[in-house]
C-alpha atoms as a PDB file:
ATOM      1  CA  UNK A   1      34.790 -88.514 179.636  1.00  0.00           C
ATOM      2  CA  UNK A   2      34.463 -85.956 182.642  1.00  0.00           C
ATOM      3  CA  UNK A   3      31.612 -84.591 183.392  1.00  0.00           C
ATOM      4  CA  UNK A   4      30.872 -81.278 184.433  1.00  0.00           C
ATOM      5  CA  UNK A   5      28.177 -79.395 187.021  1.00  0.00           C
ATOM      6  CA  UNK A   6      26.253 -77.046 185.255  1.00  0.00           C
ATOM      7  CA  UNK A   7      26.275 -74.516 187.552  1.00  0.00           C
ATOM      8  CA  UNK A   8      30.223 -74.306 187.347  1.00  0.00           C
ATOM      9  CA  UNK A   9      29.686 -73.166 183.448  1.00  0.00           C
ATOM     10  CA  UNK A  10      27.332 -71.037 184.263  1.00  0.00           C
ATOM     11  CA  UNK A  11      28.957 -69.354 187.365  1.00  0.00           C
ATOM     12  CA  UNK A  12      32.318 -68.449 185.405  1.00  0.00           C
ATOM     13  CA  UNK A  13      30.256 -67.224 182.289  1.00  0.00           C
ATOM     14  CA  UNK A  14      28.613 -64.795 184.905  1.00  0.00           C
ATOM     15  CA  UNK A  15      31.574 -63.697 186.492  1.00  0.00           C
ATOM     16  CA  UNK A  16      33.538 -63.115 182.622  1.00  0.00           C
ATOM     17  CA  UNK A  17      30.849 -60.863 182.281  1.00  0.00           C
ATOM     18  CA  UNK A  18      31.007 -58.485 185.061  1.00  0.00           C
ATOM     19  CA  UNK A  19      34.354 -58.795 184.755  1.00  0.00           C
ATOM     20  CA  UNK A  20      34.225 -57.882 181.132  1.00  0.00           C
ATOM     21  CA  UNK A  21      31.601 -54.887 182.257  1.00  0.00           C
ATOM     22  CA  UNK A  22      33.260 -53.028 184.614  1.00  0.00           C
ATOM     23  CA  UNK A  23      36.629 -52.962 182.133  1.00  0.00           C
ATOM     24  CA  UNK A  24      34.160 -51.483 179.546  1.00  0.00           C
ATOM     25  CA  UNK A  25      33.165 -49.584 181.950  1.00  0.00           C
ATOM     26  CA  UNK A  26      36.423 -47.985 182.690  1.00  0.00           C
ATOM     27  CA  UNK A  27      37.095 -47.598 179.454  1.00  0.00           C
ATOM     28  CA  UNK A  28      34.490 -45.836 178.585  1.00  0.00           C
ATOM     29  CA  UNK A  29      34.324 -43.145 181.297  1.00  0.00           C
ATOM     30  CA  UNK A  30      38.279 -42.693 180.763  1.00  0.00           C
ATOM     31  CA  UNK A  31      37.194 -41.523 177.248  1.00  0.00           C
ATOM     32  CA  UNK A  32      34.285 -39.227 178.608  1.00  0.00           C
ATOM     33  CA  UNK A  33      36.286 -38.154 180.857  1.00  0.00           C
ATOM     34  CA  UNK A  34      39.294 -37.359 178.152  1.00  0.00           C
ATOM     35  CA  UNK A  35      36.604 -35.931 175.799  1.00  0.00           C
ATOM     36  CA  UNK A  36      33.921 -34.364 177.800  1.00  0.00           C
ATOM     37  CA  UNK A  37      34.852 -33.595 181.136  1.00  0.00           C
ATOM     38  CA  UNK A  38      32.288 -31.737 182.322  1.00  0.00           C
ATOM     39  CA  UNK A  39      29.703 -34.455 180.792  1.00  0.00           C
ATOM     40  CA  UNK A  40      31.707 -37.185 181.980  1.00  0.00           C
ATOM     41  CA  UNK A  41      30.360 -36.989 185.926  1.00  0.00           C
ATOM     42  CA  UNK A  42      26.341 -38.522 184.604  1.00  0.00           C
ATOM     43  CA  UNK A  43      27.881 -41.602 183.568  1.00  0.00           C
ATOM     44  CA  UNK A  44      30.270 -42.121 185.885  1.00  0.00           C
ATOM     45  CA  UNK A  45      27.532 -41.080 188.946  1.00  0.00           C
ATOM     46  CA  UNK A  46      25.606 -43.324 187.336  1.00  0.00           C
ATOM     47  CA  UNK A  47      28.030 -46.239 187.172  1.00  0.00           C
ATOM     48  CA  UNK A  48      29.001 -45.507 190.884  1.00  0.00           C
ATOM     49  CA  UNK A  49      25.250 -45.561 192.238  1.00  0.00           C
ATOM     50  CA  UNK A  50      24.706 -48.628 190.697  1.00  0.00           C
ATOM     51  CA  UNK A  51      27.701 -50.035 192.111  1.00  0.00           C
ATOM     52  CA  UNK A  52      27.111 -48.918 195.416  1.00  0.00           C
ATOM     53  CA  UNK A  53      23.650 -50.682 195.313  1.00  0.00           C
ATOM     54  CA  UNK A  54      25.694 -53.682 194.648  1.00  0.00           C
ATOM     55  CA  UNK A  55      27.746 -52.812 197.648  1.00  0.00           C
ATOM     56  CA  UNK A  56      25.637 -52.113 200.314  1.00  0.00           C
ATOM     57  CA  UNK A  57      23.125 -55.641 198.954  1.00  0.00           C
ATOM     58  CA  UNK A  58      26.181 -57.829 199.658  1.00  0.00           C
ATOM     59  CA  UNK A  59      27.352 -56.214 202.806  1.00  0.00           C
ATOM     60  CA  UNK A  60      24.277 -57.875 204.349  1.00  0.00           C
ATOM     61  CA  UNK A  61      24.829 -60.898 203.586  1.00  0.00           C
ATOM     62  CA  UNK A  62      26.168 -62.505 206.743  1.00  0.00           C
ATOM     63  CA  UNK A  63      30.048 -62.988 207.621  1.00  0.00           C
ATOM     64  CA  UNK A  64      32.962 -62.932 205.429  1.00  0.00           C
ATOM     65  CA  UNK A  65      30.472 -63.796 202.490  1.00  0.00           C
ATOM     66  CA  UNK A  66      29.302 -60.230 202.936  1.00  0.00           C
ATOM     67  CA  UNK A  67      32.735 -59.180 203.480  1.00  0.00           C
ATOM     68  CA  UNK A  68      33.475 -60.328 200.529  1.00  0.00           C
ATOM     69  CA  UNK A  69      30.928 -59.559 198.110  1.00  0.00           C
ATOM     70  CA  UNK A  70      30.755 -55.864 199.259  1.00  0.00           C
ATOM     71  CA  UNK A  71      34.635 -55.474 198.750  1.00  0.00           C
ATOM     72  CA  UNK A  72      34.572 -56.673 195.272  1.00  0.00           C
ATOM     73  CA  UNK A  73      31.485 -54.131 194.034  1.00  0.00           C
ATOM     74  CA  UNK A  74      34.280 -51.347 196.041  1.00  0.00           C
ATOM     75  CA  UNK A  75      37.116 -52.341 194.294  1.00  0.00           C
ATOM     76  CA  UNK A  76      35.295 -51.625 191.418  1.00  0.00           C
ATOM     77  CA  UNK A  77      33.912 -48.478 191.920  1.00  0.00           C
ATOM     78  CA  UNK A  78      37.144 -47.311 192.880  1.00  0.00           C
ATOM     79  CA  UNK A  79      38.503 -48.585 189.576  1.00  0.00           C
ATOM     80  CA  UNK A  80      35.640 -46.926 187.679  1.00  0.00           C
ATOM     81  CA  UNK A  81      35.991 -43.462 189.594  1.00  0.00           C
ATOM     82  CA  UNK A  82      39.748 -43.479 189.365  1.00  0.00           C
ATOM     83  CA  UNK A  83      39.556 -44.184 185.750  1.00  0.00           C
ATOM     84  CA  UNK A  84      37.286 -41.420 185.016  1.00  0.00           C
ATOM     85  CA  UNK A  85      39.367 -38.895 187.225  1.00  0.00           C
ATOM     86  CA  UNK A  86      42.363 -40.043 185.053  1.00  0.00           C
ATOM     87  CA  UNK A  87      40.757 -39.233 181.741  1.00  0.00           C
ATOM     88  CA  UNK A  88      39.910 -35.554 183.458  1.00  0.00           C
ATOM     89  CA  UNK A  89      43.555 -35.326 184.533  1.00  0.00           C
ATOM     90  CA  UNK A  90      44.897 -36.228 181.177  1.00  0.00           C
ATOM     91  CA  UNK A  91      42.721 -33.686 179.900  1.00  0.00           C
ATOM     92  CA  UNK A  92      43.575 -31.074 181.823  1.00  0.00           C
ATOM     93  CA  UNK A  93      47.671 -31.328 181.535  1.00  0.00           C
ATOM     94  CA  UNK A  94      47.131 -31.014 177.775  1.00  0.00           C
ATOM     95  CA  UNK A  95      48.767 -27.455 176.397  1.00  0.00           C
ATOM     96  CA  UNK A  96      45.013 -26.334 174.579  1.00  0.00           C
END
């Protein structure tokens, strides 16, 4: 029988999760932004200041840890803020 850290379980349940948010996240603001442009820019403001709090909080931690934890909360507001500009692009090629 192995036997396995807690923490580890834990750890990768956490990280399914934010992984799982900031897809849903996506999602969701490429069908505001689709639907709703104009009402699309709260949400996805919203999602990108809370992002960027993430952001700049692991940019101080020290080294490469910081390095690394602020380049991850980036890559995702990227994704979120591209995704939402896509759904307004989409939007606006449409013959209406």
């Amino acid at each position: 029988m192995s036997q396995t850290v807690c923490g580890a379980q834990a750890g990768g349940y956490r990280v399914d999760m934010t992984i799982a948010f900031i897809v849903a996240a996506c999602v969701i603001l490429l069908i505001l932004g689709f639907l709703v442009p104009r009402l699309s820019r709260g949400p996805q403001r919203g999602v990108d200041r809370t992002l960027g709090v993430g952001q700049r909080a692991g940019g101080k931690a020290p080294g490469p840890i910081g390095r690394f934890f602020s380049k991850s909360f980036g890559t995702s507001r990227k994704a979120t803020n591209k995704s939402a500009s896509t759904g307004r692009r989409g939007r606006d090629k449409l013959p209406l």
